[in-house]
Protein backbone atom coordinates (compact mmCIF):
# COMPACT_ATOMS: atom_id res chain seq x y z
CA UNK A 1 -33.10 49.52 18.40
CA UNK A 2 -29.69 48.45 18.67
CA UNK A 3 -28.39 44.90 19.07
CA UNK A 4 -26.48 43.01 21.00
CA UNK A 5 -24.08 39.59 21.30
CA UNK A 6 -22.84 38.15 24.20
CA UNK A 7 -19.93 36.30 23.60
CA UNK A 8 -18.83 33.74 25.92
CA UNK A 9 -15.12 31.92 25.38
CA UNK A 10 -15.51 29.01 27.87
CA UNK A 11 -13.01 26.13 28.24
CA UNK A 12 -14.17 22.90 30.95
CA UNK A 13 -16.78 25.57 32.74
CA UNK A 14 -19.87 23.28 33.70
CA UNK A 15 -19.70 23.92 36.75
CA UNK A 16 -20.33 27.65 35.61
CA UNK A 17 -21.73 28.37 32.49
CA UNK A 18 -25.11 27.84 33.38
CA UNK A 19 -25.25 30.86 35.86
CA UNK A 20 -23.15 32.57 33.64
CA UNK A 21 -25.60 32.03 30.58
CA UNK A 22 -28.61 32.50 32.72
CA UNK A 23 -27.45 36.46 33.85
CA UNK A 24 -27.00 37.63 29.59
CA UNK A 25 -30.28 35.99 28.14
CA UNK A 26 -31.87 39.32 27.75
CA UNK A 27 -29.31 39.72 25.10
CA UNK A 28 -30.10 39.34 21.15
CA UNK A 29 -27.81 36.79 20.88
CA UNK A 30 -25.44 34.50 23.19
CA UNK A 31 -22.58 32.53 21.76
CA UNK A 32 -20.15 30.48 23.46
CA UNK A 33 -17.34 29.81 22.29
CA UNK A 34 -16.25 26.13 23.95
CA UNK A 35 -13.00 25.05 23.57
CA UNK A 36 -12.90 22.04 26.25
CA UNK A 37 -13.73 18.73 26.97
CA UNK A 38 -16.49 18.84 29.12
CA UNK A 39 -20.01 19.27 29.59
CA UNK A 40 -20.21 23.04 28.73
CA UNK A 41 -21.45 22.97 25.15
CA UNK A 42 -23.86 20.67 25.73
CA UNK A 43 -25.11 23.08 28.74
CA UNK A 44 -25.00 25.62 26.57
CA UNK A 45 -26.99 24.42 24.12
CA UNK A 46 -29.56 23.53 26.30
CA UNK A 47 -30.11 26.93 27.52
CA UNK A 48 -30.87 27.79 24.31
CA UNK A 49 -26.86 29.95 23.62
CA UNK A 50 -25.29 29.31 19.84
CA UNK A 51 -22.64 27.04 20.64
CA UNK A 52 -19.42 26.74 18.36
CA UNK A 53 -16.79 23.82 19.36
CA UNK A 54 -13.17 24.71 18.69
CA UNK A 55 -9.94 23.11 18.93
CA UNK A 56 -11.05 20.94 21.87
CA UNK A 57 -8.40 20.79 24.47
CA UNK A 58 -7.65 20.28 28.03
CA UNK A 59 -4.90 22.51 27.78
CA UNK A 60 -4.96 26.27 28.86
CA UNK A 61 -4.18 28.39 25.63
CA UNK A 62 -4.80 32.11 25.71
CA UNK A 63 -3.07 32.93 22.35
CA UNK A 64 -6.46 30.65 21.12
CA UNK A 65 -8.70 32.74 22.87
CA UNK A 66 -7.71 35.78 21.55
CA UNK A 67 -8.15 34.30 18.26
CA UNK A 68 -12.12 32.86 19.06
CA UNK A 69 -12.76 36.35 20.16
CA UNK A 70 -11.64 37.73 16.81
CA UNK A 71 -13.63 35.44 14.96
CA UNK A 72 -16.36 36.39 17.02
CA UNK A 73 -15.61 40.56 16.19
CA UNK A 74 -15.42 39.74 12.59
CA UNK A 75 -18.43 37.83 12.05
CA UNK A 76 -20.93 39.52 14.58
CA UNK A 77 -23.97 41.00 12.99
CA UNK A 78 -25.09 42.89 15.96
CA UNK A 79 -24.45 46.57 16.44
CA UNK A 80 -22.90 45.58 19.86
CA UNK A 81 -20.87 42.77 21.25
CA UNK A 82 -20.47 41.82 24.92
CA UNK A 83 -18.00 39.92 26.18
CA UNK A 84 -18.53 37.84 29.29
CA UNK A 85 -16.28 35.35 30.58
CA UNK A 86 -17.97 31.90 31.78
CA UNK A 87 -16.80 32.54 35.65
CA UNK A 88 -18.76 35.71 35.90
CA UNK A 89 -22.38 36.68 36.23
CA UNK A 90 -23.97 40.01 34.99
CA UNK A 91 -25.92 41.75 37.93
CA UNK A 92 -29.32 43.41 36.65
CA UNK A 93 -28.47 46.55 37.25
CA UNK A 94 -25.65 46.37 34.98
CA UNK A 95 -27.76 44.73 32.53
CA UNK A 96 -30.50 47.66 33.00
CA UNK A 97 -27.09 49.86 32.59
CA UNK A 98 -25.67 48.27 29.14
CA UNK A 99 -29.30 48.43 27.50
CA UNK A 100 -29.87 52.23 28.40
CA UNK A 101 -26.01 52.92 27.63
CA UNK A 102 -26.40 51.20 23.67
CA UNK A 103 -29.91 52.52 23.28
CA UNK A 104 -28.43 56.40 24.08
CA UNK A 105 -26.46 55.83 21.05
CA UNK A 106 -29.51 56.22 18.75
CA UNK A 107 -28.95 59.77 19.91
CA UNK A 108 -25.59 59.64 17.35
CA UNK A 109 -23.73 62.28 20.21
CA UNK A 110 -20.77 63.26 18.42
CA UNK A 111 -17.66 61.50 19.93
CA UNK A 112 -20.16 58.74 21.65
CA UNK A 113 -17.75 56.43 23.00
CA UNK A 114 -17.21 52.78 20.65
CA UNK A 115 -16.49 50.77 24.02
CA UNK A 116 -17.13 50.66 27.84
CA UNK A 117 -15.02 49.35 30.26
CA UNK A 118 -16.89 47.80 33.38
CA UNK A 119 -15.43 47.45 36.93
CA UNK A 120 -15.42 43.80 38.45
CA UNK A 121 -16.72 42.63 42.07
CA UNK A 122 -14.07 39.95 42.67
CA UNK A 123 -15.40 36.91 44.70
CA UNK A 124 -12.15 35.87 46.57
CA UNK A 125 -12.78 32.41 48.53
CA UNK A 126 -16.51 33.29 49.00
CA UNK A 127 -16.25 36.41 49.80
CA UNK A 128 -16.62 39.52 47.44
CA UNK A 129 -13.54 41.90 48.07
CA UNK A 130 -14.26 45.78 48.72
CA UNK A 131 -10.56 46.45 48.52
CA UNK A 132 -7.14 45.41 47.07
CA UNK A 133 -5.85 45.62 43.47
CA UNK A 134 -8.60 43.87 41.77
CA UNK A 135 -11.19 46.37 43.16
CA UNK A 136 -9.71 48.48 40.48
CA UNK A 137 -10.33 46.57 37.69
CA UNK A 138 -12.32 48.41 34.25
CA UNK A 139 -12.34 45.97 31.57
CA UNK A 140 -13.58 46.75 28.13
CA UNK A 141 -15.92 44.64 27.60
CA UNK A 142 -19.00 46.62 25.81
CA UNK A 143 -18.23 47.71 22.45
CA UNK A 144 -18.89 48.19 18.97
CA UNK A 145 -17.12 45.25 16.89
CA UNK A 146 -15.96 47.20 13.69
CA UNK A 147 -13.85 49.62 16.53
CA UNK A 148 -11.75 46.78 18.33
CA UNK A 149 -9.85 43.70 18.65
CA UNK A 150 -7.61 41.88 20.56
CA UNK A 151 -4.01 42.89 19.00
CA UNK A 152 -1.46 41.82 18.84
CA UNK A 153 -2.47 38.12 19.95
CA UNK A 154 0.10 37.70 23.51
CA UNK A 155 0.38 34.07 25.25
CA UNK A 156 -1.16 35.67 28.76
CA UNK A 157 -3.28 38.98 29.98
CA UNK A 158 -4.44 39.87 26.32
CA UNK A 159 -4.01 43.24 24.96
CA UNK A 160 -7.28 44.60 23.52
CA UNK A 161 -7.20 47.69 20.77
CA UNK A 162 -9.60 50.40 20.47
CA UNK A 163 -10.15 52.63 17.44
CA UNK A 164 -12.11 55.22 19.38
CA UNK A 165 -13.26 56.66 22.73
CA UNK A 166 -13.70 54.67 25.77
CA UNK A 167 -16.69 55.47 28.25
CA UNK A 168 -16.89 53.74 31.53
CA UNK A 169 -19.95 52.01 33.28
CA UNK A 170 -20.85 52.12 36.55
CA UNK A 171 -22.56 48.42 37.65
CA UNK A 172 -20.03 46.05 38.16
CA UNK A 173 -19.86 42.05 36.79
CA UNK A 174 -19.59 39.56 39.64
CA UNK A 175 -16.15 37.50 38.95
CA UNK A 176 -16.04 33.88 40.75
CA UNK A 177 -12.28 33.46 39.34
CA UNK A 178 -11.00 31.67 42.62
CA UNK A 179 -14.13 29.72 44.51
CA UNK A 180 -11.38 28.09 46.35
CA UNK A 181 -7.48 27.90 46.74
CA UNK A 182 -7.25 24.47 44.41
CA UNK A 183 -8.54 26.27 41.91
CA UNK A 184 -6.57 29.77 42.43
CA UNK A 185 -3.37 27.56 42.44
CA UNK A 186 -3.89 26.13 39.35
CA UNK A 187 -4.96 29.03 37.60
CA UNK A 188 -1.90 30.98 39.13
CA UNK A 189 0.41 27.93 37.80
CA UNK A 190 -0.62 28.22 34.20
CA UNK A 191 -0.40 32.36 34.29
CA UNK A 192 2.90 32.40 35.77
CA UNK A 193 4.18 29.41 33.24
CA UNK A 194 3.05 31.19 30.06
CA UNK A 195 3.92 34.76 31.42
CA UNK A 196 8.14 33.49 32.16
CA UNK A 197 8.42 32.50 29.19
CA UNK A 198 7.45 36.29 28.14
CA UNK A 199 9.96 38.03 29.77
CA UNK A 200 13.33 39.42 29.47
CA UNK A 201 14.90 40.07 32.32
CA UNK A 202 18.88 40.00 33.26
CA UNK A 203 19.60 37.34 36.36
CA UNK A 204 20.38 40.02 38.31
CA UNK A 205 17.02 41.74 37.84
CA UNK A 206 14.46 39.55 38.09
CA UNK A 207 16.15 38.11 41.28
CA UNK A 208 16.02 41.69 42.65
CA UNK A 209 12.60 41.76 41.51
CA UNK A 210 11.96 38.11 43.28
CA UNK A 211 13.15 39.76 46.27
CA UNK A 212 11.54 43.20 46.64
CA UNK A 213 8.03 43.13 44.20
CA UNK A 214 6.65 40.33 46.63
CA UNK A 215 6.48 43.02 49.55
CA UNK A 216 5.92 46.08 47.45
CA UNK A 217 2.59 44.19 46.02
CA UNK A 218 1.27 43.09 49.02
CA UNK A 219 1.65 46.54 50.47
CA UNK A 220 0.31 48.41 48.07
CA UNK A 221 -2.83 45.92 48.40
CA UNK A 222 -3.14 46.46 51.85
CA UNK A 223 -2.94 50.12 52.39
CA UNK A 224 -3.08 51.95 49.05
CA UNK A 225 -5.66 49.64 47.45
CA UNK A 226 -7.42 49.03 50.85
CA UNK A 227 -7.36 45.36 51.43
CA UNK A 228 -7.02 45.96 55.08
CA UNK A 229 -10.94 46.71 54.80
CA UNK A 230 -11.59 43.03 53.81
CA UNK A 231 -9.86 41.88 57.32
CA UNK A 232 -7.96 38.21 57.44
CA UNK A 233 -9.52 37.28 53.89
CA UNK A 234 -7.57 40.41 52.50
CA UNK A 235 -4.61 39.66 54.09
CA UNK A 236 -4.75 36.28 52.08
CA UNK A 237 -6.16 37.62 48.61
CA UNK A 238 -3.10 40.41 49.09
CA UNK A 239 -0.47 37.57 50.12
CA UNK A 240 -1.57 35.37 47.35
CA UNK A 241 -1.69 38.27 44.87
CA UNK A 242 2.11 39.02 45.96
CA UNK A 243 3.10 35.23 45.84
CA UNK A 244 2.02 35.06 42.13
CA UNK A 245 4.94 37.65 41.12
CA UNK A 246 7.19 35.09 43.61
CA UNK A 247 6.13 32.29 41.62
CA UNK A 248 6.73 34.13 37.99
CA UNK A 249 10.81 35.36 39.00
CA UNK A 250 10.85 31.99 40.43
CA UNK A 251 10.22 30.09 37.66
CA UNK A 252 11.75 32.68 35.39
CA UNK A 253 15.21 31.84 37.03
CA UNK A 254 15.00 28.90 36.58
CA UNK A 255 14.60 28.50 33.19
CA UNK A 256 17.10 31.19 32.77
């Protein structure tokens, strides 16, 4: 039978990690990883997850992260890890899907993929979005630990190797990454902070792109992406989405 870890990096998520937890417990093993200040370990623990502590901060730090998650890959004794972030929820039937998926491997198909990428239903203000660019998203997030990790270690939107083939799933995770505007604000703040100080852009061109990526984003959510099918609440996820590039050249120019 083959094995499986979920791994849980969680920073200040009480208010989530118990549904979170609660949706992987079919797994061999949960870990969380808590790097925060609040109640989440303790939450953890008492939902019966492995719970390791590390540098304990308030402070959003990705580059850390990446590093947990590493740990995590390197020290896993399960033939599979799978990673879950504390803001989402696995649905059964992806659940059903990831067990049947790992157990097929038994089969040892030649080329069997070493990692699965798995689309997310993004909860946007309540409401779960059937279109816009985050309808799109396949995230590797199933997959055999000696094949992968996250390299090189970036300060924002992590860049995760594979040493193999990549299969994709079907069932999607359920995301609750912005519940409500406070908390997209904040999380777009501390994105857009760490990403400026990223990139390398001439004056000239990041004010052109301040100008005319805005627009082009928002577009391309509404009618190529499809947000138009999610009515007013797609109009704001796709504004919002195009006001986080406003907010990067913004800053960026600033600090230029």
């Amino acid at each position: 039978m083959q094995t499986i870890t979920a791994v849980i990096p969680a920073k200040n998520e009480e208010q989530n990690i118990e549904r979170c937890i609660k949706s992987v417990l079919w797994c061999d093993k949960v870990l969380v990883i808590s790097t925060g200040t609040d109640k989440t370990a303790e939450i953890a623990r008492r939902l019966g997850a492995e719970v390791i502590e590390k540098n304990k901060s308030d402070n959003d730090d990705f580059e850390e992260v990446q590093k947990n998650l590493n740990w995590a890959i390197e020290t896993c004794l399960t033939d599979w890890i799978f990673r879950v972030d504390a803001d989402e929820v696995v649905t059964l039937e992806l659940a059903s899907e990831i067990k049947q998926t790992i157990e097929n491997c038994k089969l040892k198909i030649e080329n069997y993929p070493v990692a699965y990428g798995i689309p997310r239903q993004q909860n946007f203000l309540g409401t779960f979005l059937k279109g816009g660019d985050w309808a799109y998203d396949r995230l590797v997030r199933l997959f055999k630990p000696k094949f992968c990790r996250y390299d090189p270690i970036v300060k924002v939107h992590e860049q995760f190797k594979v040493n193999g083939k990549i299969g994709y799933l079907k069932s999607s995770l359920l995301h609750y990454s912005h519940p409500n505007k406070e908390t997209l604000m904040k999380k777009f703040d501390s994105y857009t902070t760490l990403e400026a100080k990223q990139l390398k852009e001439t004056k000239l061109s990041a004010l052109l792109k301040l100008i005319f990526v805005p627009p082009y984003i928002f577009l391309r959510w509404m009618i190529y992406h499809h947000g138009y099918r999610d009515g007013w609440v797609g109009v704001q996820a796709g504004a919002m989405r195009a006001y986080y590039d406003f907010l990067l050249y913004s800053k960026y120019l600033k600090s230029a």
